[in-house]
N, C-alpha and C. Protein backbone atom coordinates (compact mmCIF):
# COMPACT_ATOMS: atom_id res chain seq x y z
N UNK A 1 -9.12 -5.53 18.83
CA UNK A 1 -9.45 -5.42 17.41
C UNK A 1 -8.66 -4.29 16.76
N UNK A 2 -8.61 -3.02 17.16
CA UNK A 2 -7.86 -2.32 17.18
C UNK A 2 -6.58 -2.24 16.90
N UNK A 3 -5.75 -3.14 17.67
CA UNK A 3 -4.21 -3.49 18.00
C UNK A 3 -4.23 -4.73 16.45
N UNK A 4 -5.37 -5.35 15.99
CA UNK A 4 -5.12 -6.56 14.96
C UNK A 4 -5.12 -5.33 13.90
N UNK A 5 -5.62 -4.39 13.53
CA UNK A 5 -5.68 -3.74 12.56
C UNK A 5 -4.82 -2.68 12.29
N UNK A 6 -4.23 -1.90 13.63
CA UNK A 6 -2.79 -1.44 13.47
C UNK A 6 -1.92 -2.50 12.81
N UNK A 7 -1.78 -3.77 12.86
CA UNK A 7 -0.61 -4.23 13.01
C UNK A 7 -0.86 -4.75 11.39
N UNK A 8 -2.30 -4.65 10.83
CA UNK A 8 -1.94 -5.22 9.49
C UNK A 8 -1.70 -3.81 8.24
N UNK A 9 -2.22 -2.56 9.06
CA UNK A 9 -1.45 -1.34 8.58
C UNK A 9 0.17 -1.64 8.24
N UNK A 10 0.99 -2.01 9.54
CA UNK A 10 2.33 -2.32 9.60
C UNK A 10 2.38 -3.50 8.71
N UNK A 11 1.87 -4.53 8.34
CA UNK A 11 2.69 -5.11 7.23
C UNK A 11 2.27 -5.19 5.74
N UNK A 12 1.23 -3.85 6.06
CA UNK A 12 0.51 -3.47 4.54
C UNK A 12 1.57 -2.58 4.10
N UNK A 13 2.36 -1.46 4.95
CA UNK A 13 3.14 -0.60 4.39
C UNK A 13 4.51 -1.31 4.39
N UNK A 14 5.09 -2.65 5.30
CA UNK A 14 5.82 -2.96 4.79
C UNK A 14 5.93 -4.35 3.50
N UNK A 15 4.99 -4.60 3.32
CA UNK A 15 4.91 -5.03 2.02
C UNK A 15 4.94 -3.88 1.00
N UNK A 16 4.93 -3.02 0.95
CA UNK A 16 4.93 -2.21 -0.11
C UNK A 16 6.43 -1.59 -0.51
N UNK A 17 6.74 -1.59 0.89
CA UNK A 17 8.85 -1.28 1.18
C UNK A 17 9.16 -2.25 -0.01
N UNK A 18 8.59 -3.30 -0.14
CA UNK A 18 9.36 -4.45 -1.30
C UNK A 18 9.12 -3.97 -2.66
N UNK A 19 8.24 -2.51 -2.78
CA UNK A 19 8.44 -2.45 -4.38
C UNK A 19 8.73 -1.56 -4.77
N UNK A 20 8.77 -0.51 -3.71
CA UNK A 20 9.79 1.11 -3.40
C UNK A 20 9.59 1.28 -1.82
N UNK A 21 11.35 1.33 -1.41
CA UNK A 21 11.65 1.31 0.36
C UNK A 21 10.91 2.94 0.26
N UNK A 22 11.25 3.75 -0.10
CA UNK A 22 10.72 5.08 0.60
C UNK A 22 9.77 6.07 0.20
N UNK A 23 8.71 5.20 -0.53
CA UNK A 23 7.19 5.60 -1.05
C UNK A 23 6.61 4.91 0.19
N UNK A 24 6.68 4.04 0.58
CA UNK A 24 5.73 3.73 1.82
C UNK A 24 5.96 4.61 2.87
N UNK A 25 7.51 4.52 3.29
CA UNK A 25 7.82 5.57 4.64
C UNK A 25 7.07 6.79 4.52
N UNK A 26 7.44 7.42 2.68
CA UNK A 26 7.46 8.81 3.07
C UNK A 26 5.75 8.91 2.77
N UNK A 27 4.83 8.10 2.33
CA UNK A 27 3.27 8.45 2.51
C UNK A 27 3.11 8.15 4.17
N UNK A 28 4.05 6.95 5.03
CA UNK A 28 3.32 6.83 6.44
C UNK A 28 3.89 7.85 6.65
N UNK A 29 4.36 8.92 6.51
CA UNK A 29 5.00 9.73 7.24
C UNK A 29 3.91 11.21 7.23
N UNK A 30 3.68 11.33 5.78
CA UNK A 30 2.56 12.53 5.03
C UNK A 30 1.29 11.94 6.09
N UNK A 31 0.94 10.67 6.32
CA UNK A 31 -0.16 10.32 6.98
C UNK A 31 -0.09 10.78 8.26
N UNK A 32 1.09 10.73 9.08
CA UNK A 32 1.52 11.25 10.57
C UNK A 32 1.12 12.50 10.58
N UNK A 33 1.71 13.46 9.57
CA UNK A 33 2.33 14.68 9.92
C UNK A 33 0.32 15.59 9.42
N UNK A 34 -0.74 14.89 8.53
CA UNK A 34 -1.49 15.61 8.31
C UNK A 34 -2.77 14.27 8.68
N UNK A 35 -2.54 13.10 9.60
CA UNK A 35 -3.82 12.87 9.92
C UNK A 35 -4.57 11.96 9.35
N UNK A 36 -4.40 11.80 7.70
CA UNK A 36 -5.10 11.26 7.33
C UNK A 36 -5.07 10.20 7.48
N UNK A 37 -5.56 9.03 7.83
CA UNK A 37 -5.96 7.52 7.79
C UNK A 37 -5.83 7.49 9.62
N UNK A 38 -5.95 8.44 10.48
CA UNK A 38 -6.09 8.20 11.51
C UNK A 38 -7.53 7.98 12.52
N UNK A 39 -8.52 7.96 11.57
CA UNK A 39 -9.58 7.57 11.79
C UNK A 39 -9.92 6.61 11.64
N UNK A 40 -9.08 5.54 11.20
CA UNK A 40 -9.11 3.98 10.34
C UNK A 40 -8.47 3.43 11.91
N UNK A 41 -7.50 4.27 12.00
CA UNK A 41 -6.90 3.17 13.22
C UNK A 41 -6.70 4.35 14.61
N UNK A 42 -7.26 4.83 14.72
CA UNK A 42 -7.89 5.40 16.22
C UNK A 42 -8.35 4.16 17.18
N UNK A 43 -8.51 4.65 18.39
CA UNK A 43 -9.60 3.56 19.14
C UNK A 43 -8.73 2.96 20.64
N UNK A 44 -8.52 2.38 20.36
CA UNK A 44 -7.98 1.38 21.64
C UNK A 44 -6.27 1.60 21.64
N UNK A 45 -5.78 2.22 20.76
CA UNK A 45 -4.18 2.65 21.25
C UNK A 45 -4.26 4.10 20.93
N UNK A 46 -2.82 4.81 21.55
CA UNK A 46 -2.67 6.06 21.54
C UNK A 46 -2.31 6.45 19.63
N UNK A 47 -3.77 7.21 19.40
CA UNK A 47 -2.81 7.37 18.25
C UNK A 47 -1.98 8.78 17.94
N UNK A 48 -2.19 9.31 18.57
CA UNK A 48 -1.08 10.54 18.91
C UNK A 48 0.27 10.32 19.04
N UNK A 49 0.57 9.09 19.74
CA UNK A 49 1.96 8.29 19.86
C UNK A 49 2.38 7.97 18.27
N UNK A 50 1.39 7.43 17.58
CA UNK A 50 1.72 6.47 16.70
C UNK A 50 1.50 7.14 15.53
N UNK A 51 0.48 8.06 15.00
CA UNK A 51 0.48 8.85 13.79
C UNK A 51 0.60 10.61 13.70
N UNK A 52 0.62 10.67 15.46
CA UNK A 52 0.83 12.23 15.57
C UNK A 52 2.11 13.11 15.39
N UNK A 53 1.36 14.40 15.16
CA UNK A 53 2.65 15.27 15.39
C UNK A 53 3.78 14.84 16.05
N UNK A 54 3.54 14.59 17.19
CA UNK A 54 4.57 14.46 17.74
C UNK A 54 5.67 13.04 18.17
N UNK A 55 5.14 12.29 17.12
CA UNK A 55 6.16 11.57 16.63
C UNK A 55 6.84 11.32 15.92
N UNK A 56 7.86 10.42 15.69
CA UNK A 56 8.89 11.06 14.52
C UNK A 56 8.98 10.51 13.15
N UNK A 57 7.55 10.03 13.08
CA UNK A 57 7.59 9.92 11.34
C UNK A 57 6.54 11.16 11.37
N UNK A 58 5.64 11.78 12.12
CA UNK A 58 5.29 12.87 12.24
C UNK A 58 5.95 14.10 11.67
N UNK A 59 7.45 13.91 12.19
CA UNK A 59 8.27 15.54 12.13
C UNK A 59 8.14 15.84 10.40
N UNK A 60 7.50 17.05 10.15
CA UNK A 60 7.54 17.53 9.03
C UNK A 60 9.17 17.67 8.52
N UNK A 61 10.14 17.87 8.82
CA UNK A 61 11.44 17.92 8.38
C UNK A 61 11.97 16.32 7.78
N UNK A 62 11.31 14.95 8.78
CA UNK A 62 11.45 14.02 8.30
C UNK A 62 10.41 13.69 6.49
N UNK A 63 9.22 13.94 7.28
CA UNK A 63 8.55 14.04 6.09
C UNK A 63 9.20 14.97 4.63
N UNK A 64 9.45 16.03 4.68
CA UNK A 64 10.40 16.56 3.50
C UNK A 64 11.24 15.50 3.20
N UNK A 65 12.39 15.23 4.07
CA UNK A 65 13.24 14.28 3.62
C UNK A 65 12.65 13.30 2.72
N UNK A 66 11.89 12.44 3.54
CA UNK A 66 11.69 11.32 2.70
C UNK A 66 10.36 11.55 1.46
N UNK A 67 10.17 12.72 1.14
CA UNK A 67 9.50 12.92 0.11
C UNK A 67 10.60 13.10 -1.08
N UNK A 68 12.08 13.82 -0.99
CA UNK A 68 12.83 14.23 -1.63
C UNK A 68 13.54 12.48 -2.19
N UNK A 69 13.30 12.21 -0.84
CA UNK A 69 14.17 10.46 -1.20
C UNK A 69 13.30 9.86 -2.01
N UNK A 70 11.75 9.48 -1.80
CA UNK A 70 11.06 8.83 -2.83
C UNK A 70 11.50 9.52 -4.16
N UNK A 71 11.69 10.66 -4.82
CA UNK A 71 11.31 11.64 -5.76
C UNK A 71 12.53 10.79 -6.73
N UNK A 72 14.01 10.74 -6.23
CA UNK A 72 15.23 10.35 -6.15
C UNK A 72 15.16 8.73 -6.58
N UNK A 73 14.17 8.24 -5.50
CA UNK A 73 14.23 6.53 -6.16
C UNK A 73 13.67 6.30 -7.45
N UNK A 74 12.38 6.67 -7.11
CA UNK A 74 11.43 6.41 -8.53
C UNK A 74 12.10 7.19 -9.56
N UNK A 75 12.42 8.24 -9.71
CA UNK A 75 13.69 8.92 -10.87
C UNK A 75 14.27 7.77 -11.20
N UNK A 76 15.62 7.28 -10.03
CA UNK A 76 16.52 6.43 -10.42
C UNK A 76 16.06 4.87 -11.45
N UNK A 77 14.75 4.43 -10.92
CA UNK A 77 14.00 3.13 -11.46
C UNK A 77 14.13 3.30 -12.55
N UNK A 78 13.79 4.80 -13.34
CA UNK A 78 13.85 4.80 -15.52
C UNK A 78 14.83 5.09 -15.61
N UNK A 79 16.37 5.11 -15.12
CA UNK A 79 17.48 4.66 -15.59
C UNK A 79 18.25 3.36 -16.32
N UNK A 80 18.28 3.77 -17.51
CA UNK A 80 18.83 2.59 -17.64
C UNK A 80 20.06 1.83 -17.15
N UNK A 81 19.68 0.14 -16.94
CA UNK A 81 20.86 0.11 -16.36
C UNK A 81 21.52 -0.33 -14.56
N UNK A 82 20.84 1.29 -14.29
CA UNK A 82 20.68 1.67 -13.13
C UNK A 82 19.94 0.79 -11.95
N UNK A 83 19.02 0.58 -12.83
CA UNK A 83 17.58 0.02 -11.72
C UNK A 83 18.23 -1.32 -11.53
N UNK A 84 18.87 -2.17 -12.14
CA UNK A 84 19.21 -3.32 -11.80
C UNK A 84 20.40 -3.12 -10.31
N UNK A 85 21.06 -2.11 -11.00
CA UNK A 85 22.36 -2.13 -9.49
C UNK A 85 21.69 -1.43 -8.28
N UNK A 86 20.62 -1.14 -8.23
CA UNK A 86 19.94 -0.42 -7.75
C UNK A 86 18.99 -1.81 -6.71
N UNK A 87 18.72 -2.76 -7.36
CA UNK A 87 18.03 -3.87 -6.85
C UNK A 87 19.40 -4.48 -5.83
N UNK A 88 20.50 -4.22 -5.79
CA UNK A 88 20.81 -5.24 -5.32
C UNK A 88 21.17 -4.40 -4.07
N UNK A 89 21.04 -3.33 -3.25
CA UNK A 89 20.78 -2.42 -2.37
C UNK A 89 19.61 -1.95 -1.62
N UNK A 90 18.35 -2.51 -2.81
CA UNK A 90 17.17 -2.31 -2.52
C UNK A 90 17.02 -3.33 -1.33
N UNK A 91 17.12 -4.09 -1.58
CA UNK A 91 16.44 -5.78 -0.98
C UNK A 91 16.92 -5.44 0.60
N UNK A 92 18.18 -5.30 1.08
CA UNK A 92 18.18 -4.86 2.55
C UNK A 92 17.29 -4.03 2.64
N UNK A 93 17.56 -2.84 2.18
CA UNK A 93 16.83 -1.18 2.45
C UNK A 93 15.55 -2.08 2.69
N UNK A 94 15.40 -2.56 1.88
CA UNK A 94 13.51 -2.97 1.87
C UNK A 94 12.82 -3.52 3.26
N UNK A 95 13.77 -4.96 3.78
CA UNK A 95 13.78 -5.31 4.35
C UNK A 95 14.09 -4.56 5.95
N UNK A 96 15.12 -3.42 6.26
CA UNK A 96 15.09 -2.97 7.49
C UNK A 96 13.77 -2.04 7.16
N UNK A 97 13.13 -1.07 6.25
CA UNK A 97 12.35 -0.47 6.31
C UNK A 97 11.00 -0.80 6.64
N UNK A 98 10.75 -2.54 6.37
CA UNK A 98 9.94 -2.96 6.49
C UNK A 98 9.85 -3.68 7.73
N UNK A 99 10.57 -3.72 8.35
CA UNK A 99 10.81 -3.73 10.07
C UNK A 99 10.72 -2.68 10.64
N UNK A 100 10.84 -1.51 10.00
CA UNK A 100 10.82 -0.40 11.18
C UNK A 100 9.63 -0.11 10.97
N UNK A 101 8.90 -0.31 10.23
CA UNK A 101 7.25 0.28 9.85
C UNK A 101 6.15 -0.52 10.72
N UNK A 102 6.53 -2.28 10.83
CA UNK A 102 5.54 -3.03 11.27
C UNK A 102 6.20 -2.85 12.48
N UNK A 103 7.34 -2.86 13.06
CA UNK A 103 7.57 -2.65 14.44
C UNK A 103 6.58 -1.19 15.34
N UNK A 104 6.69 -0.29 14.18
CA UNK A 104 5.91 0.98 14.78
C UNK A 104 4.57 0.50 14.81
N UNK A 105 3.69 -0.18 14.23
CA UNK A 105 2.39 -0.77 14.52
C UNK A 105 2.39 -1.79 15.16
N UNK A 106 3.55 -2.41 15.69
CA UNK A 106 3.05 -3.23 16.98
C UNK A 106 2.09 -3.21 18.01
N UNK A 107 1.69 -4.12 18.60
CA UNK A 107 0.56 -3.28 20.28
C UNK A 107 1.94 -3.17 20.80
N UNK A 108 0.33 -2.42 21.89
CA UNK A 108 1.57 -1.62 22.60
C UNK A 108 2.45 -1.83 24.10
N UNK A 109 1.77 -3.52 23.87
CA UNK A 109 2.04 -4.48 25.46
C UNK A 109 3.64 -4.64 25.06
N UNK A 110 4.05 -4.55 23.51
CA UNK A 110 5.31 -4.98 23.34
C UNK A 110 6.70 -4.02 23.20
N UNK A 111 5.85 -2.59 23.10
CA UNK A 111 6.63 -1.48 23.13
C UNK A 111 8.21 -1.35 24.10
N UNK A 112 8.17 -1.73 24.98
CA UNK A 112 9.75 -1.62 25.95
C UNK A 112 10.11 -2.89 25.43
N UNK A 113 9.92 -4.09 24.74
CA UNK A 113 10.44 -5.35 24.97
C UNK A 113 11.21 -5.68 23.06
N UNK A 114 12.34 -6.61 23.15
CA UNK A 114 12.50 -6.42 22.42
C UNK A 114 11.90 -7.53 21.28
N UNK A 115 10.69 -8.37 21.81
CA UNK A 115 10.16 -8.93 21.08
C UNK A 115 9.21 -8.48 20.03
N UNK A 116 9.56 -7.00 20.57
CA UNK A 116 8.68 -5.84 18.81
C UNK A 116 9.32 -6.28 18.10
N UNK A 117 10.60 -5.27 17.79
CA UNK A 117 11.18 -5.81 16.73
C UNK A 117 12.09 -7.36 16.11
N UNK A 118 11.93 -8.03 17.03
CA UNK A 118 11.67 -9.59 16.82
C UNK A 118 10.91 -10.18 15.46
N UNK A 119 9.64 -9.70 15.90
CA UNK A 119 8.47 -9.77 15.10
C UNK A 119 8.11 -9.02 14.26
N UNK A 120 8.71 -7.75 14.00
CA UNK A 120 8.95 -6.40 13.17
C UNK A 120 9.41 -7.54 11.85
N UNK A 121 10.83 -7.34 12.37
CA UNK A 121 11.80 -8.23 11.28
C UNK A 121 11.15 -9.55 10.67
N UNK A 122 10.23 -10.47 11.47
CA UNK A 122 9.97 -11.60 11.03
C UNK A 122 8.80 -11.38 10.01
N UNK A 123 8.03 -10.77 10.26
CA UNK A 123 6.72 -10.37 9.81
C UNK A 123 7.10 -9.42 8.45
N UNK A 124 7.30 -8.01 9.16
CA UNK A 124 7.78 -6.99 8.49
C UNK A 124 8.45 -6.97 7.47
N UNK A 125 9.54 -7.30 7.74
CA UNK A 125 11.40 -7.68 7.11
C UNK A 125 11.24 -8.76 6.44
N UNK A 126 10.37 -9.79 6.68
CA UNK A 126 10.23 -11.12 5.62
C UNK A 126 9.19 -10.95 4.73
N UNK A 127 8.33 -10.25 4.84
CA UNK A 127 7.47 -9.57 3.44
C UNK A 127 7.61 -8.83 2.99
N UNK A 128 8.61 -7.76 2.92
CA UNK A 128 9.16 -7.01 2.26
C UNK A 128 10.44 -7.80 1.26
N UNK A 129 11.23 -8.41 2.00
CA UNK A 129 11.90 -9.29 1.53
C UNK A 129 11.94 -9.90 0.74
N UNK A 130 10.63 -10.70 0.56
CA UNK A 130 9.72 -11.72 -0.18
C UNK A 130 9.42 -10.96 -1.82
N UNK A 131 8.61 -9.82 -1.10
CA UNK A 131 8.43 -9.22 -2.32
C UNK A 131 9.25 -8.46 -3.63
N UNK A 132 10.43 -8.06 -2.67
CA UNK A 132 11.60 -7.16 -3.53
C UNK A 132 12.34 -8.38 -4.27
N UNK A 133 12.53 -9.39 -3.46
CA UNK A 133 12.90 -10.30 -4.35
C UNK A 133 12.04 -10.93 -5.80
N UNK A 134 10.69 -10.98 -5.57
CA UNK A 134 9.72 -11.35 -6.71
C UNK A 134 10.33 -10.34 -7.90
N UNK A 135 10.57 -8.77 -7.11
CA UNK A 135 10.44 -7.80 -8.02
C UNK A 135 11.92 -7.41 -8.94
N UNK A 136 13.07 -8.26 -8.21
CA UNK A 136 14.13 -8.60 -8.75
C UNK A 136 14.18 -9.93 -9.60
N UNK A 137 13.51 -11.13 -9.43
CA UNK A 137 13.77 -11.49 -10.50
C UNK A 137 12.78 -11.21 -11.69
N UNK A 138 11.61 -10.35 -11.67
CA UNK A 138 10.75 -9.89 -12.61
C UNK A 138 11.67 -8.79 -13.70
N UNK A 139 12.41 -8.16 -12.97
CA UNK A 139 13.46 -7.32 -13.39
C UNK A 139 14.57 -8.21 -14.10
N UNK A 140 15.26 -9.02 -13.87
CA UNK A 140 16.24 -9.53 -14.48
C UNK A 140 15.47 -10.58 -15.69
N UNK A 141 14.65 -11.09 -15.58
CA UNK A 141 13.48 -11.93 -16.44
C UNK A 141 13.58 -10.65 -17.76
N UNK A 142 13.16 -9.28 -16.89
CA UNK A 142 12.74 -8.33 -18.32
C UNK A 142 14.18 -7.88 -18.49
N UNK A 143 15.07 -7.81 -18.27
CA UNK A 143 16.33 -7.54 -18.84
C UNK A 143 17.09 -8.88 -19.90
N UNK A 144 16.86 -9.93 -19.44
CA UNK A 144 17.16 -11.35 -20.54
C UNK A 144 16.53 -11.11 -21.86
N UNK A 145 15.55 -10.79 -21.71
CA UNK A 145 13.85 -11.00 -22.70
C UNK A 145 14.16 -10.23 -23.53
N UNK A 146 14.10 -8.63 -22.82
CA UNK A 146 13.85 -7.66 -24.11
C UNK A 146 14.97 -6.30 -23.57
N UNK A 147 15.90 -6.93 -23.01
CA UNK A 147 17.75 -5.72 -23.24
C UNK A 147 17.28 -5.09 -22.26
N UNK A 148 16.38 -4.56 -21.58
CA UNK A 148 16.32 -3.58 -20.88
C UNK A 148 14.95 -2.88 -20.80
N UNK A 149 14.88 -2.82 -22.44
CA UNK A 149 13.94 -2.20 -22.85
C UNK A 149 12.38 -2.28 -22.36
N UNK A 150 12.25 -3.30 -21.71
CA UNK A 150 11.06 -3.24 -20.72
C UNK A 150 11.21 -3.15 -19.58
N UNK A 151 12.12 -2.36 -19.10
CA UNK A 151 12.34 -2.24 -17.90
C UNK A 151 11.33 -1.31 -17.19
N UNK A 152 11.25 0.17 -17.75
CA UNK A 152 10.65 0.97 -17.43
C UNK A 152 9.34 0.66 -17.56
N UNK A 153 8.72 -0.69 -17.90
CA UNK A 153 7.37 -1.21 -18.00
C UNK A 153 6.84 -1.38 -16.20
N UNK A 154 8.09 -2.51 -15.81
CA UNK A 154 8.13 -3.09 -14.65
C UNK A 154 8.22 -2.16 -13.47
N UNK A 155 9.27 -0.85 -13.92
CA UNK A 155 9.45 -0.15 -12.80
C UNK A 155 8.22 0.83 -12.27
N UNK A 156 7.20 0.84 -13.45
CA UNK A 156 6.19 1.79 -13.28
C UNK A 156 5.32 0.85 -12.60
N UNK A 157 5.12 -0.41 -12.73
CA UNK A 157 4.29 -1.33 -11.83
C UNK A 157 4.37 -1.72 -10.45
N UNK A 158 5.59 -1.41 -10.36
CA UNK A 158 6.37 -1.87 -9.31
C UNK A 158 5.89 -0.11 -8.29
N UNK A 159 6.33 0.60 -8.59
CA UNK A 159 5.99 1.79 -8.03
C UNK A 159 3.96 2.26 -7.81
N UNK A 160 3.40 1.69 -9.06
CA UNK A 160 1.96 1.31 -8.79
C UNK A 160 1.64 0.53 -7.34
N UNK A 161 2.12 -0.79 -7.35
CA UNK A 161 2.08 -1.25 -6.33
C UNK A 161 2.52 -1.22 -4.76
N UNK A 162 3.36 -0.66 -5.18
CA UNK A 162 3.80 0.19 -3.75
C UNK A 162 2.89 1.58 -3.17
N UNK A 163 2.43 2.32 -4.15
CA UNK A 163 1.01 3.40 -3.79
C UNK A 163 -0.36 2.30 -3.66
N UNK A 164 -0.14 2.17 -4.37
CA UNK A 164 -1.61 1.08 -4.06
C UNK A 164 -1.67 0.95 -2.73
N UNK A 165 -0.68 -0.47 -2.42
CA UNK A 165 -0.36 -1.41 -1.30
C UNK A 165 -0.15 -0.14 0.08
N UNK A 166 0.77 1.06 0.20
CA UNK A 166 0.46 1.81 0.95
C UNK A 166 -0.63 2.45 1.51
N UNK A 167 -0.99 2.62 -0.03
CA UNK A 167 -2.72 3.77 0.49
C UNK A 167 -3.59 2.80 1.49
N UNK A 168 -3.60 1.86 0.97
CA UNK A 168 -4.65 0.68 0.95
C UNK A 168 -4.02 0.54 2.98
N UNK A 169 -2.94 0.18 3.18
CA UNK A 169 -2.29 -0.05 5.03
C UNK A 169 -3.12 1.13 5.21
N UNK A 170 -2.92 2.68 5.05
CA UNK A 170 -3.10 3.55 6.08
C UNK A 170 -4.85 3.78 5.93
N UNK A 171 -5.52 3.85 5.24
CA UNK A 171 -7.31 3.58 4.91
C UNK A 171 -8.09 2.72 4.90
N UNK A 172 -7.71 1.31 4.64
CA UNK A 172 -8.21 -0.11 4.60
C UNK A 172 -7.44 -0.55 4.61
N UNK A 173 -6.76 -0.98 6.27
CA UNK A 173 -5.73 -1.65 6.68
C UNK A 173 -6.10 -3.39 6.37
N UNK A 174 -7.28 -3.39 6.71
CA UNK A 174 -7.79 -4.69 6.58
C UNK A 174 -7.46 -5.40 5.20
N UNK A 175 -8.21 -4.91 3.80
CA UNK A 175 -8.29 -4.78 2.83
C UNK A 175 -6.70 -5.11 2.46
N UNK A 176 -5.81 -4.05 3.24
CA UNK A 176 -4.25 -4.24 2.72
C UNK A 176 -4.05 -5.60 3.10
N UNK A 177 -4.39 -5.76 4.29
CA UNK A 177 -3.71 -7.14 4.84
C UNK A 177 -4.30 -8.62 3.68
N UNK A 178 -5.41 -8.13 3.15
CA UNK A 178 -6.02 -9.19 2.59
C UNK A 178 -4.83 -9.28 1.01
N UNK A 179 -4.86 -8.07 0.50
CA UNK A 179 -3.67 -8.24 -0.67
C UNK A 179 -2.44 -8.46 -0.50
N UNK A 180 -1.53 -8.38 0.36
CA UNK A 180 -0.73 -8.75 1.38
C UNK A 180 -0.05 -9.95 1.02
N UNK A 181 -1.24 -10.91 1.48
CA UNK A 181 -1.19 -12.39 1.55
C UNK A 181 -1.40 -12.91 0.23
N UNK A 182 -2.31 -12.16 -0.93
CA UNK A 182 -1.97 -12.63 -2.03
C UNK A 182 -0.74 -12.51 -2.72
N UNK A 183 0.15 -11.51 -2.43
CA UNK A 183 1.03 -11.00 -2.97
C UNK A 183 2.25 -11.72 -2.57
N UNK A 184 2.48 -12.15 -1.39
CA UNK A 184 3.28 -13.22 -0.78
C UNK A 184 3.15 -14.82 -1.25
N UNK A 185 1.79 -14.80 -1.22
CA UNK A 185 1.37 -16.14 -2.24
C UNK A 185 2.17 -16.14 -4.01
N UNK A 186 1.52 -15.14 -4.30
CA UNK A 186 2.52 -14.90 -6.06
C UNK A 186 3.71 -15.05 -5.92
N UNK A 187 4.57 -13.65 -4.92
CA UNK A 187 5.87 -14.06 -4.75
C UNK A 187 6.48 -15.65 -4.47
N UNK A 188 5.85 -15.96 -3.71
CA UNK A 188 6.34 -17.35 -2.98
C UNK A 188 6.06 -18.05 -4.39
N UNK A 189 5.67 -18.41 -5.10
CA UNK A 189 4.66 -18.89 -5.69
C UNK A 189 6.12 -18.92 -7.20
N UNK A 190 5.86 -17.87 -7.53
CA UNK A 190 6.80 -17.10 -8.27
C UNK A 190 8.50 -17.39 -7.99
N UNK A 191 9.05 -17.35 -7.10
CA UNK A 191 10.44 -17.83 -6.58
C UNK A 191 10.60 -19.24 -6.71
N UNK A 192 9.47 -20.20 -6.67
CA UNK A 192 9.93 -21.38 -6.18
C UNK A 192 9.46 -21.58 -7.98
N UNK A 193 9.16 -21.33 -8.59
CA UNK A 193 9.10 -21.73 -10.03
C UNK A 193 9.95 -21.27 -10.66
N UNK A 194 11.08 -20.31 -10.34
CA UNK A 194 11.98 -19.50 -10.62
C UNK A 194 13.46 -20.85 -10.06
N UNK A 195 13.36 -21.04 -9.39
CA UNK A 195 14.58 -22.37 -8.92
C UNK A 195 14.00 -23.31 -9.50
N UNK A 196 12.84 -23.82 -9.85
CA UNK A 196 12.63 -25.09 -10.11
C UNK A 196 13.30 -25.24 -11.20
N UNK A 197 13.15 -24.43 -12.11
CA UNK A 197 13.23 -24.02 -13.43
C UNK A 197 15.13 -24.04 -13.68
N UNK A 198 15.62 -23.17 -12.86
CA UNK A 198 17.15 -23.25 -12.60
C UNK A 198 17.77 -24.68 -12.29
N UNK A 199 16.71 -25.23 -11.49
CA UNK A 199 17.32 -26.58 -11.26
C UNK A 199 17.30 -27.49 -12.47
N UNK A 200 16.19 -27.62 -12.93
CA UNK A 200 15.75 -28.44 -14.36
C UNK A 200 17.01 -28.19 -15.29
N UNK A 201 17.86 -26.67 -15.15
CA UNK A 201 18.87 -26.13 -16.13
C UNK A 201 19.96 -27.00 -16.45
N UNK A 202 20.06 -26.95 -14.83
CA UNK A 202 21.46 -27.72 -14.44
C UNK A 202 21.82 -29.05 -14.34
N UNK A 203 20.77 -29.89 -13.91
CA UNK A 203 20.21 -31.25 -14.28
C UNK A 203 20.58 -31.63 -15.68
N UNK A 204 20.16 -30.78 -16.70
CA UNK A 204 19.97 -30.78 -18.66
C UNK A 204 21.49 -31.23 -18.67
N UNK A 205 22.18 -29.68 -18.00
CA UNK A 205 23.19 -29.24 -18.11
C UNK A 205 24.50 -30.74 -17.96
């Protein structure tokens, strides 16, 4: 039970990689280095391995880093302009980040093998994926519409949802996993009405 609820931590924080890559890292990292949400997922794996000091989203020097890097992204998002060339860099970033996060909440039968990150990437890396893409064409939708000018609408939602969707993995992993799946549902949901629509264009066309 334990090992099911680590692992929906891991694709609660990497669903959130899809709406800022290094607001999820750098809160799982603040969570390592001071503890908090390690009472949520204690129990049946080592969590000293997995949220302690002495591992290396643990290391307070990493943690600085990637507090300085979130500070840097979300800045960059109310650029104008910016945030769009910015999406098209995001979507990998998103995607390996969101493999390295659910790979670290794997059990731990899979730890030496490389069917972690197998399933890191598939799991991980494809809902992050999923989502940065929703959040790219929501972005180019508000750049057609209204110049730009609602951009900084989207980018503040987008960054909402990524604290949300994080807090929610490392405290109510469960809870995350349950929004998760809605959010993959919208996206999915959202993309394929996004081509349908392109197709109908070209058909006219």
């Amino acid at each position: 039970m334990n090992e099911i609820i680590a692992l929906l931590a891991g694709i609660g924080l990497a669903a959130a990689c899809g709406f800022r890559v290094f607001v999820p890292l750098f809160m799982a990292s603040l969570a390592a280095n001071t503890g908090i949400g390690a009472e949520f997922l204690g129990g049946g794996f080592d969590v000293e391995a997995l949220l302690g000091q002495h591992h290396w989203l643990g290391s307070t020097p990493v943690t600085l880093a990637l507090g300085v890097a979130t500070v840097l992204e979300i800045g960059s998002y109310y650029i104008p302009w910016l945030d769009n060339t910015l999406d098209s860099i995001a979507t990998p970033a998103a995607v390996l980040a969101g493999t390295l996060l659910s790979g670290e909440f794997m059990p731990e039968l899979l730890d030496d093998t490389a069917l972690k990150w197998i399933l890191g990437a598939i799991i991980g890396g494809g809902t992050a994926g999923i989502v940065q893409i929703s959040t790219v064409v929501a972005r180019g939708t508000s750049t057609a519409t209204t110049g730009g000018v609602g951009n900084p609408a989207v980018s503040t939602a987008e960054l909402g949802g990524s604290v949300l969707t994080a807090s929610l993995a490392i405290v109510l992993p469960v809870v995350a996993g349950i929004l998760v799946l809605c959010l993959v549902f919208y996206a999915v949901r959202l993309l394929l009405r996004r081509l349908r629509r392109s197709s109908n264009q070209m058909d006219a066309g």
